[in-house]
Protein backbone atom coordinates (compact mmCIF):
# COMPACT_ATOMS: atom_id res chain seq x y z
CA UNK A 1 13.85 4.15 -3.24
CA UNK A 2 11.83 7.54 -3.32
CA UNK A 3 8.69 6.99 -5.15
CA UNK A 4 5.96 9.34 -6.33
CA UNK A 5 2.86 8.03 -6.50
CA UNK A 6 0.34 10.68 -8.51
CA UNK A 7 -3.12 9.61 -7.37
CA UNK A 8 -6.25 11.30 -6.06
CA UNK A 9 -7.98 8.15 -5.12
CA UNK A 10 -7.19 8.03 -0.98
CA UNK A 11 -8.06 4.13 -0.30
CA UNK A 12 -6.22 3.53 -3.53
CA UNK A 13 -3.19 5.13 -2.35
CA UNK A 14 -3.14 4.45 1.05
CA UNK A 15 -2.99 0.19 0.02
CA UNK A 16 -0.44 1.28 -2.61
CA UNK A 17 1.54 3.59 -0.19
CA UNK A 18 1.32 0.82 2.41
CA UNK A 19 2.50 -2.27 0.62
CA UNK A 20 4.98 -0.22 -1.44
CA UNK A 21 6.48 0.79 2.58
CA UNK A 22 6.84 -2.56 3.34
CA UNK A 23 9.09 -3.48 0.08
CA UNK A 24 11.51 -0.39 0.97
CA UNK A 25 9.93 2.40 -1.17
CA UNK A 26 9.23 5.92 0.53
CA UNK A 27 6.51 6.90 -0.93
CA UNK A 28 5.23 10.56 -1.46
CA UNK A 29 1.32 11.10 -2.71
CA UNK A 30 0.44 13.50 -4.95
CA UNK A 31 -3.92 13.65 -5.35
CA UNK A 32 -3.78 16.64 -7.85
CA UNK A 33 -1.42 17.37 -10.72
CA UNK A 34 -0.19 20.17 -9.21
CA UNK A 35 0.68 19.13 -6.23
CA UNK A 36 2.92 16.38 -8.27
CA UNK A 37 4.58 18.99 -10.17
CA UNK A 38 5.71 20.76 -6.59
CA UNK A 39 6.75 17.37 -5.33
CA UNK A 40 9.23 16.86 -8.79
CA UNK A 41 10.70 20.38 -8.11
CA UNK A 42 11.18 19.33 -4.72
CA UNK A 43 12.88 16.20 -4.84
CA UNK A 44 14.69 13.53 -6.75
CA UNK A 45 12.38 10.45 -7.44
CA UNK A 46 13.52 6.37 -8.53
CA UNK A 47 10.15 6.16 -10.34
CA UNK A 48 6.54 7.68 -10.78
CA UNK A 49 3.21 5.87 -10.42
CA UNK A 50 0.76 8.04 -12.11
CA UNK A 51 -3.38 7.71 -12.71
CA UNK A 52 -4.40 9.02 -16.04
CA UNK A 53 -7.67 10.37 -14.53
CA UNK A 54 -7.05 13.49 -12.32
CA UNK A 55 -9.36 15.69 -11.16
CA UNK A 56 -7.06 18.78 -12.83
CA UNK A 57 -6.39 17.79 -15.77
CA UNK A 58 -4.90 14.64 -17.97
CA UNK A 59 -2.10 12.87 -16.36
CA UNK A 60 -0.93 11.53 -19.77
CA UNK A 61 -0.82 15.34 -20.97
CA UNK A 62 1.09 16.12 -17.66
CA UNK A 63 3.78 13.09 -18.72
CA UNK A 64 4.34 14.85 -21.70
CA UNK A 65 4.90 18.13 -20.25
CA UNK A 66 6.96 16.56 -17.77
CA UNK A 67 9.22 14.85 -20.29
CA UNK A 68 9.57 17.95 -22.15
CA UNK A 69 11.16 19.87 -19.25
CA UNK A 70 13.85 17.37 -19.09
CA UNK A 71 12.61 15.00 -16.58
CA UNK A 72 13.86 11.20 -17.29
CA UNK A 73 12.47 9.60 -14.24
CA UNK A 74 10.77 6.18 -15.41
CA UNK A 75 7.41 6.07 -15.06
CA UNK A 76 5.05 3.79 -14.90
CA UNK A 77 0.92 4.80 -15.83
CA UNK A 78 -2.08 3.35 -14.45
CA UNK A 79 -5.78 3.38 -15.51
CA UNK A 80 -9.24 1.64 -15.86
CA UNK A 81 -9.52 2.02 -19.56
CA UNK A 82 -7.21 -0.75 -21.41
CA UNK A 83 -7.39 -0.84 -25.41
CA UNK A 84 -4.38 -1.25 -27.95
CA UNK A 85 -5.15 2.54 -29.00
CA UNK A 86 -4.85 3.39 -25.29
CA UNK A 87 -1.12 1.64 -24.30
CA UNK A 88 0.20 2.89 -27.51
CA UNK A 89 -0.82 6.86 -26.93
CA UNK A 90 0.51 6.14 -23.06
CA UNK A 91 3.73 4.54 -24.12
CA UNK A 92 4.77 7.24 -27.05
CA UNK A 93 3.84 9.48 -24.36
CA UNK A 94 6.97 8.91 -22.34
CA UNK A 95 5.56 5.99 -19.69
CA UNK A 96 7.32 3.24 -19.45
CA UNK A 97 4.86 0.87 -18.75
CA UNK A 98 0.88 0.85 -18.18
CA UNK A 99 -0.60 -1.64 -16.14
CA UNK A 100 -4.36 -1.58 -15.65
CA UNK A 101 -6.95 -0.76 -12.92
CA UNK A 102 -7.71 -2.42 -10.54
CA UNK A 103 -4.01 -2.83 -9.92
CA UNK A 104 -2.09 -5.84 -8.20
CA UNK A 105 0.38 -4.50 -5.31
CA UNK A 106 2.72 -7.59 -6.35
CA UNK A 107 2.33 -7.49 -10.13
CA UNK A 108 3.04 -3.13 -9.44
CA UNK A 109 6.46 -4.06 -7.58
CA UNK A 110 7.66 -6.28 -10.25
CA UNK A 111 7.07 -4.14 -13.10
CA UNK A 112 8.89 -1.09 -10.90
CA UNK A 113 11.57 -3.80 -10.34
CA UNK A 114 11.86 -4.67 -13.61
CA UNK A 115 11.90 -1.30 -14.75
CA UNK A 116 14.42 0.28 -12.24
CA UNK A 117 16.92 -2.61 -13.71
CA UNK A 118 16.68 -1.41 -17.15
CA UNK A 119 17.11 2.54 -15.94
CA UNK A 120 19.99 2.00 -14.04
CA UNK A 121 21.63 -0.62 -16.54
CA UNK A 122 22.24 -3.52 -13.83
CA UNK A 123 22.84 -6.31 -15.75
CA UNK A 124 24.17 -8.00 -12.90
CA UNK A 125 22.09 -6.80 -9.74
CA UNK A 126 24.06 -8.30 -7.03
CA UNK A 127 25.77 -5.50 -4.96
CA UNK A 128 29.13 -6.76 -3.14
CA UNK A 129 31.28 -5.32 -0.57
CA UNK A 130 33.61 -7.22 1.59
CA UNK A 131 31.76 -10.50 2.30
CA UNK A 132 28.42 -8.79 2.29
CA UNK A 133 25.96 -9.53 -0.66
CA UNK A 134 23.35 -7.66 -1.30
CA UNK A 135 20.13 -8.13 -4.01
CA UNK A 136 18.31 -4.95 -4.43
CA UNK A 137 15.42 -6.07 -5.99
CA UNK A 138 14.77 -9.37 -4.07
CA UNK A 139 15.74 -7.10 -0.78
CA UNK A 140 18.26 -10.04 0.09
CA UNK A 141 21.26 -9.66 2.08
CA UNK A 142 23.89 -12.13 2.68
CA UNK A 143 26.78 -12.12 4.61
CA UNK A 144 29.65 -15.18 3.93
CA UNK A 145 26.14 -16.60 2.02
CA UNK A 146 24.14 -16.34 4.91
CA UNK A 147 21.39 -14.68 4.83
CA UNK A 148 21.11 -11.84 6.93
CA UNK A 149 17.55 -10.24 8.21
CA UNK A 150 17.40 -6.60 8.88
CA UNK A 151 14.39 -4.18 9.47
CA UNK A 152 13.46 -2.56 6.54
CA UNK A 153 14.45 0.61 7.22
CA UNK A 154 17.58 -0.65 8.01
CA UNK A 155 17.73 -2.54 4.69
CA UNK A 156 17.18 0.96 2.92
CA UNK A 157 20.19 2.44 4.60
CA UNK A 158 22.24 -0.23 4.00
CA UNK A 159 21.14 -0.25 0.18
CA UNK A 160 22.11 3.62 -0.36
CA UNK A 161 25.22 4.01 1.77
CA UNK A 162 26.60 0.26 -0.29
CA UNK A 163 25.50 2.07 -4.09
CA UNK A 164 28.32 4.87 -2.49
CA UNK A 165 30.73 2.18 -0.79
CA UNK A 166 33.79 4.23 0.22
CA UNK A 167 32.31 7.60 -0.53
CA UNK A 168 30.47 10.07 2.13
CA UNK A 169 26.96 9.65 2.49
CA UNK A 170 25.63 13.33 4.07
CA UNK A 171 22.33 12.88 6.32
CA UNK A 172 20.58 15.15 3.93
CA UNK A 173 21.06 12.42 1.34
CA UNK A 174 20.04 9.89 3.29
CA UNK A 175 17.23 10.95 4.73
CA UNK A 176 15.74 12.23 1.18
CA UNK A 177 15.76 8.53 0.26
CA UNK A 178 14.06 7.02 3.46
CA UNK A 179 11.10 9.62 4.35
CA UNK A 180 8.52 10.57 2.79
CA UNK A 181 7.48 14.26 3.20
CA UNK A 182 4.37 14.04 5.34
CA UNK A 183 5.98 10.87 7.45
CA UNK A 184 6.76 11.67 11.01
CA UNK A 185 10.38 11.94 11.59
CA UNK A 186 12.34 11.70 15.04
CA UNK A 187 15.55 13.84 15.04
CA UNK A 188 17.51 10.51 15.83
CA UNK A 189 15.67 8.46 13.66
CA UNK A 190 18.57 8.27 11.46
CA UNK A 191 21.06 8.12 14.24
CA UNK A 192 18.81 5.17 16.01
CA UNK A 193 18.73 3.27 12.06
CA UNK A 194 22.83 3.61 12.01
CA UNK A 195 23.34 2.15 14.99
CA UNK A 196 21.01 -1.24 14.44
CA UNK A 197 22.69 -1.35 11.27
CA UNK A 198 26.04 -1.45 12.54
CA UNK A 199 24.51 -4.44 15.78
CA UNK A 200 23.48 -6.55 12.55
CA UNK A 201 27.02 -5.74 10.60
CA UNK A 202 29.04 -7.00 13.87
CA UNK A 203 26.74 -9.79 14.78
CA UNK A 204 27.04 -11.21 11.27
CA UNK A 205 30.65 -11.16 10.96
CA UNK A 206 30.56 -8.58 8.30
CA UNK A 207 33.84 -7.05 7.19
CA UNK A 208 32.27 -3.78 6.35
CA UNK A 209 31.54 -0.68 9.10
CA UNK A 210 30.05 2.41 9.49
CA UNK A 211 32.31 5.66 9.88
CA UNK A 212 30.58 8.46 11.27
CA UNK A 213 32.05 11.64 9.69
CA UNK A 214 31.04 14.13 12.08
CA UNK A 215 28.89 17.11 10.81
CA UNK A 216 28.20 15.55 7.50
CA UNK A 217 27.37 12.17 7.14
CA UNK A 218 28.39 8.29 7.04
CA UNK A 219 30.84 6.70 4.89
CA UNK A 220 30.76 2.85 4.50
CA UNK A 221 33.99 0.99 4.05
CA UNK A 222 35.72 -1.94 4.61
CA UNK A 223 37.19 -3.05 7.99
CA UNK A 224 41.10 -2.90 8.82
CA UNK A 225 40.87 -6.76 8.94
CA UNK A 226 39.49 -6.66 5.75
CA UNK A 227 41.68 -3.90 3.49
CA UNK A 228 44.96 -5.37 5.38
């Protein structure tokens, strides 16, 4: 899930970005304002992390703006100072949540978790497809109820191509949900990803595959065993 995280405290985000990595999120930093504003008119982000401090200006005044150019992407605002006055002003501001400095990485990913549920209206998060099972938000996958372990990266592309189960998938798309902008990229990262992906799908007995559409993307459907 693409994440911004608006912070210009480097050890900060680097632990954040880091732990945040690990639980599937690609993570883009933003240490100045501005620099988040490019990053919103440059891509399509699950949720924001934002400091209120910034060294250009207020990020709770930058929320605001943000909100009033249309932009509905949940957001979730973090800072040192914590008084009723505070979380009220940051909440009627357009966040979604506030959770105080200094921040816990697991109490941050279950408040995002929590929070992407509510913005996408899941009231029942299991994803199923054929005999595959997947829970997006314990980062679970089953296949005939057996749990199935996959590299995350591999869990990520499994988790966008099954929210578009029987529809293309371009690499475009993909990609702009696994990488960050400054990570380093292989041109057959993607290709290398795919192919695991489809090892762990046949392995497992899965009744699901992965049809390359050539020059535009992937398209996940269900086997000929499965659909006959």
């Amino acid at each position: 899930m693409r994440t911004l995280l608006v912070d210009h405290h480097a050890d900060l985000s680097r632990v954040v970005r880091g732990f945040l990595g690990d639980c599937g999120f690609a993570v883009d930093v933003a240490p100045t304002l501005e620099e988040a504003s490019v990053a919103t008119c440059c891509a399509s982000y699950e949720i924001l992390l934002l400091e209120l401090d910034m060294p250009d200006g207020d990020g709770l005044h930058w929320l605001r703006q943000l909100r009033s150019d249309g932009h509905s992407v949940p957001a979730i605002v973090m800072g040192s100072l914590n008084t009723v006055e505070i979380r009220i002003a940051i909440l009627n501001g357009g966040a979604d949540d506030f959770l105080p400095k200094p921040i816990s990485t697991d109490e941050l990913v279950a408040r995002m978790r929590a929070i992407l549920r509510r913005s996408t209206q899941m009231t029942e998060p299991i994803q199923v497809f054929g005999n595959l099972e997947l829970d997006p938000f314990s980062r679970q996958v089953f296949v005939e109820g057996r749990p199935l372990k996959i590299a995350r990266r591999e869990l990520c592309i499994l988790e966008h191509l099954l929210s578009r189960a029987g529809r293309i998938v371009t690499r475009a798309q993909l990609e702009d949900q696994l990488y960050s902008f400054d990570e380093e990229v292989s041109s057959n990262a993607l290709e290398v990803g795919i192919y695991r992906l489809r090892g762990h799908l046949t392995m497992s007995g899965a009744t699901l595959q992965i049809t390359t559409v050539r020059g535009i993307g992937y398209i996940l459907e269900l086997t000929n065993a499965a659909s006959a």
